[in-house]
N, C-alpha and C. Protein backbone atom coordinates (compact mmCIF):
# COMPACT_ATOMS: atom_id res chain seq x y z
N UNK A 1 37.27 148.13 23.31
CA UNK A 1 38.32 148.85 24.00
C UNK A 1 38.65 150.16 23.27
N UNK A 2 38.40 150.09 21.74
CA UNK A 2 38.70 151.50 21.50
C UNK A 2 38.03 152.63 21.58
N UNK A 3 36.96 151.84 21.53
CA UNK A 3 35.67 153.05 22.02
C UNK A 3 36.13 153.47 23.31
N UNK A 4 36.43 153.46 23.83
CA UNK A 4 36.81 153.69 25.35
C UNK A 4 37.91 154.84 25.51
N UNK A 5 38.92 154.11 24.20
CA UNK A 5 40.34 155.20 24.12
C UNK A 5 40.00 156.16 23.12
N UNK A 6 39.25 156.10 22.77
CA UNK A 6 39.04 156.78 21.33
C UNK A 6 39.06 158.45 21.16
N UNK A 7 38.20 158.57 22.45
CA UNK A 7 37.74 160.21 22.94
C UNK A 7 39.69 160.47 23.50
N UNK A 8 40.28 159.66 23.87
CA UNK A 8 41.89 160.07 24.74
C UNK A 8 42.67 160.76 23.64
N UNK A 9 42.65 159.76 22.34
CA UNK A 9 43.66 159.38 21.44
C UNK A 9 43.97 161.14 20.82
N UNK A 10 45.21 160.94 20.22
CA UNK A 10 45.62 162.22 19.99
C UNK A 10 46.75 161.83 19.12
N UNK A 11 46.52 162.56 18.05
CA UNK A 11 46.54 162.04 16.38
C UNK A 11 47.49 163.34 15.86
N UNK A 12 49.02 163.57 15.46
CA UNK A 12 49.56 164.71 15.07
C UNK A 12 49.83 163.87 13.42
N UNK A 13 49.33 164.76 12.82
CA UNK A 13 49.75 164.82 11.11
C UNK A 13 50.32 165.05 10.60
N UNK A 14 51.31 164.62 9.43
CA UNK A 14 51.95 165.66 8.71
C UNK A 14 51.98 165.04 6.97
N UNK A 15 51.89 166.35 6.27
CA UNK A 15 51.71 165.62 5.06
C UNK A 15 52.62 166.09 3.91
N UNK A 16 52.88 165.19 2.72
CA UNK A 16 54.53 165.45 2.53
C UNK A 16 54.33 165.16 1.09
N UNK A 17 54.38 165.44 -0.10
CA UNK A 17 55.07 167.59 0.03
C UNK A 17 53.60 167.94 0.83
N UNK A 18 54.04 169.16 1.38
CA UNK A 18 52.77 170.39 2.19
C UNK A 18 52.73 171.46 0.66
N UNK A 19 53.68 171.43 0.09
CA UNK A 19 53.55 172.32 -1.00
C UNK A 19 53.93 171.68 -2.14
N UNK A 20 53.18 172.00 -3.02
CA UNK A 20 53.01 171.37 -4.41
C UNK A 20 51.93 171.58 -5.70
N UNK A 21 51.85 171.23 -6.24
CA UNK A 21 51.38 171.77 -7.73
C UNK A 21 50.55 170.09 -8.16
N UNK A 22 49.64 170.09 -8.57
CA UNK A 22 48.93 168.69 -9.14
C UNK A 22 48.60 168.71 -10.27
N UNK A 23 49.15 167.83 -11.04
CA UNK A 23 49.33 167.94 -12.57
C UNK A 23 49.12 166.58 -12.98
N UNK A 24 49.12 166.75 -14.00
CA UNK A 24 49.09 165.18 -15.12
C UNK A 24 49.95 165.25 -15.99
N UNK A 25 51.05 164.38 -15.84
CA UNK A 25 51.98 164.59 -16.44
C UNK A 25 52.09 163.44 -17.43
N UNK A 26 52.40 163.03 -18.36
CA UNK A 26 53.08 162.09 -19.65
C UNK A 26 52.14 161.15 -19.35
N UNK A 27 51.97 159.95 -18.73
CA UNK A 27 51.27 158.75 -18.08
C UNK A 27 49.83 158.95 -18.25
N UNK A 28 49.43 160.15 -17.86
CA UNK A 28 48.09 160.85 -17.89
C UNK A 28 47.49 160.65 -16.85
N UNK A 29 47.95 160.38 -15.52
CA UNK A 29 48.01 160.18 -14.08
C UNK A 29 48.28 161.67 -13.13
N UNK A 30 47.44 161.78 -12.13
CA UNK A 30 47.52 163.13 -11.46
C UNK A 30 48.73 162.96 -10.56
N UNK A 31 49.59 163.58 -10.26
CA UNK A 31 51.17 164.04 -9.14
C UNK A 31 50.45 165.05 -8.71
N UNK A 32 51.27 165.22 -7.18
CA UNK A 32 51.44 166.24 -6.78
C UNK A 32 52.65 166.31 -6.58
N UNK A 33 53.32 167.08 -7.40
CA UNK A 33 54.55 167.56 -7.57
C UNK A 33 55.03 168.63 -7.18
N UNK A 34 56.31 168.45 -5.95
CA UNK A 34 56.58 168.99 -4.92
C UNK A 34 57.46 170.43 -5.47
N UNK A 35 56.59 172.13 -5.23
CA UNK A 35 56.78 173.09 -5.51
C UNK A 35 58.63 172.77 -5.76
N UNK A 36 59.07 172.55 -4.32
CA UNK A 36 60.32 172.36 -4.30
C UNK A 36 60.74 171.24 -3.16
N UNK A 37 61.35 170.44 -3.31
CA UNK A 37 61.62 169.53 -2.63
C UNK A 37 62.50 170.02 -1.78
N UNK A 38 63.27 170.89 -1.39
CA UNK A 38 64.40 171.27 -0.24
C UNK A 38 63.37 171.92 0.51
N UNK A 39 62.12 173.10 0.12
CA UNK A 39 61.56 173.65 0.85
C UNK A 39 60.62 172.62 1.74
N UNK A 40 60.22 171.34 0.73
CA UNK A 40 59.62 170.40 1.62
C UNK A 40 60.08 169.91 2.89
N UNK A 41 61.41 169.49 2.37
CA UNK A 41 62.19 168.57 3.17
C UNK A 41 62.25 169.29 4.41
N UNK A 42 62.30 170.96 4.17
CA UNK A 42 63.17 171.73 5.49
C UNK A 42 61.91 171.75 6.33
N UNK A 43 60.58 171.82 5.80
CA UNK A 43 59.28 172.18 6.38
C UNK A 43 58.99 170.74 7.07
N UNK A 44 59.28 169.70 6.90
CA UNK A 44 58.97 168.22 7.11
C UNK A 44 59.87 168.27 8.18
N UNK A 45 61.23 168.41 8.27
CA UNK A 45 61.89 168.79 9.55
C UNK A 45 62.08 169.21 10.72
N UNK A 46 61.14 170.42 10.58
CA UNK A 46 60.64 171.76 11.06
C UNK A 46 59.49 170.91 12.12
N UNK A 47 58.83 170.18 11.05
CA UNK A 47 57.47 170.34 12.01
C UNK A 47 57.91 168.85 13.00
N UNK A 48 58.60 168.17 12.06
CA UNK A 48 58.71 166.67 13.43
C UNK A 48 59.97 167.37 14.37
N UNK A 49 61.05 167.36 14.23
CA UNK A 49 61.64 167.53 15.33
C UNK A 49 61.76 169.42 16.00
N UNK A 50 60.95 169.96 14.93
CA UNK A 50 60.71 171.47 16.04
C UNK A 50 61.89 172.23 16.18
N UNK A 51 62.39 172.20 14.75
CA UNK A 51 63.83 172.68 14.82
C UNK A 51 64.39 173.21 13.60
N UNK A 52 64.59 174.52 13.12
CA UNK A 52 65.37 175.13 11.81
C UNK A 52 66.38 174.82 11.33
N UNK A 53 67.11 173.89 12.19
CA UNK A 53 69.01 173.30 11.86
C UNK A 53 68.49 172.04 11.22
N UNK A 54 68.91 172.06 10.21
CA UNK A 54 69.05 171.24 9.08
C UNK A 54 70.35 171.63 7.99
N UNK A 55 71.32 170.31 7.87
CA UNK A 55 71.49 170.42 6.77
C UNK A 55 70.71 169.62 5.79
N UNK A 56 71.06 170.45 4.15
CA UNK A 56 70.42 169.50 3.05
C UNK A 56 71.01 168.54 2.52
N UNK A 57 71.35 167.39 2.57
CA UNK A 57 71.99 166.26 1.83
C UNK A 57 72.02 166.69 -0.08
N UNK A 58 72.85 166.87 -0.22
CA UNK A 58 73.45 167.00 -1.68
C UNK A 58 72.34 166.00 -2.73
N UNK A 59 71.60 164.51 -1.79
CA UNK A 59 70.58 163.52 -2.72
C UNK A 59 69.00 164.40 -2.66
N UNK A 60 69.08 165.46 -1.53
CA UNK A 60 67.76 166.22 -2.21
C UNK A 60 68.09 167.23 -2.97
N UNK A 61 68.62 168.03 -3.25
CA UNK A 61 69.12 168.67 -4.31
C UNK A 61 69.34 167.93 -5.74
N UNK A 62 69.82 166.77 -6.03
CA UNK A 62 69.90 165.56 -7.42
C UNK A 62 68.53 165.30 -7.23
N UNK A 63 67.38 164.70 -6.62
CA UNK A 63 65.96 164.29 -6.46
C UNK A 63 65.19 165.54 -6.88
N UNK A 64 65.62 166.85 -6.26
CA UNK A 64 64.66 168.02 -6.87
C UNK A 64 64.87 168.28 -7.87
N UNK A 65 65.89 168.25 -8.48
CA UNK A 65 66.55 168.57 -10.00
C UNK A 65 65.65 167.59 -11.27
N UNK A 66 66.01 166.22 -10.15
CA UNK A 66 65.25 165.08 -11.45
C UNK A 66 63.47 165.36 -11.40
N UNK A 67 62.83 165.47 -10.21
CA UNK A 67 61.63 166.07 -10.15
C UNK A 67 61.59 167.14 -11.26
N UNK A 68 62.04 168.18 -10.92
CA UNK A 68 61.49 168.75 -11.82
C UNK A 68 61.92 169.21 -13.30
N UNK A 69 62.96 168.33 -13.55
CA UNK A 69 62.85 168.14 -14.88
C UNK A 69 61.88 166.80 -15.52
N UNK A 70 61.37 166.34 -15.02
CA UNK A 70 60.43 164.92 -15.64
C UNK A 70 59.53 165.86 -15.44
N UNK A 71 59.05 166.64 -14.39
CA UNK A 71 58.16 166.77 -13.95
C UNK A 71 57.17 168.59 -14.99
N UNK A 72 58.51 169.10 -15.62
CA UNK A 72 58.09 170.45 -15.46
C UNK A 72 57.89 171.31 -14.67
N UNK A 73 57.34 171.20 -13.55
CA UNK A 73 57.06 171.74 -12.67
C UNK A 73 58.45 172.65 -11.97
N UNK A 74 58.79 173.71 -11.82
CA UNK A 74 59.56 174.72 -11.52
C UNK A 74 59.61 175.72 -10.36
């Protein structure tokens, strides 16, 4: 049956962070560590519901902060 639907199917992506930096940090394990997490968040927004009105919740701003202080990344 999927062979059948397969040629129909229609597949939208999105990938999260879209922007970011890949590093090895402390662990000695590769991140991709998100350039900035508000710019993510607003771009992740953007593309599912198709829309610039966003506010930012005050917990991505504390999450980008802790990112990138563990992280280095700036």
């Amino acid at each position: 049956m999927y062979g059948m639907m397969g040629s129909e199917l229609s597949i939208e992506q999105f990938s999260f962070p879209s922007q970011y930096v890949g590093t090895k940090l402390t662990d000695g394990l590769w991140y991709a560590v998100p350039n900035s997490m508000i710019d993510n968040v607003r771009k992740l927004h953007s593309d599912i519901y198709e829309t610039e009105q966003l506010l930012i919740n005050n917990n991505v701003n504390i999450i980008s902060e802790d990112i990138q202080n563990k992280s280095g990344v700036y």
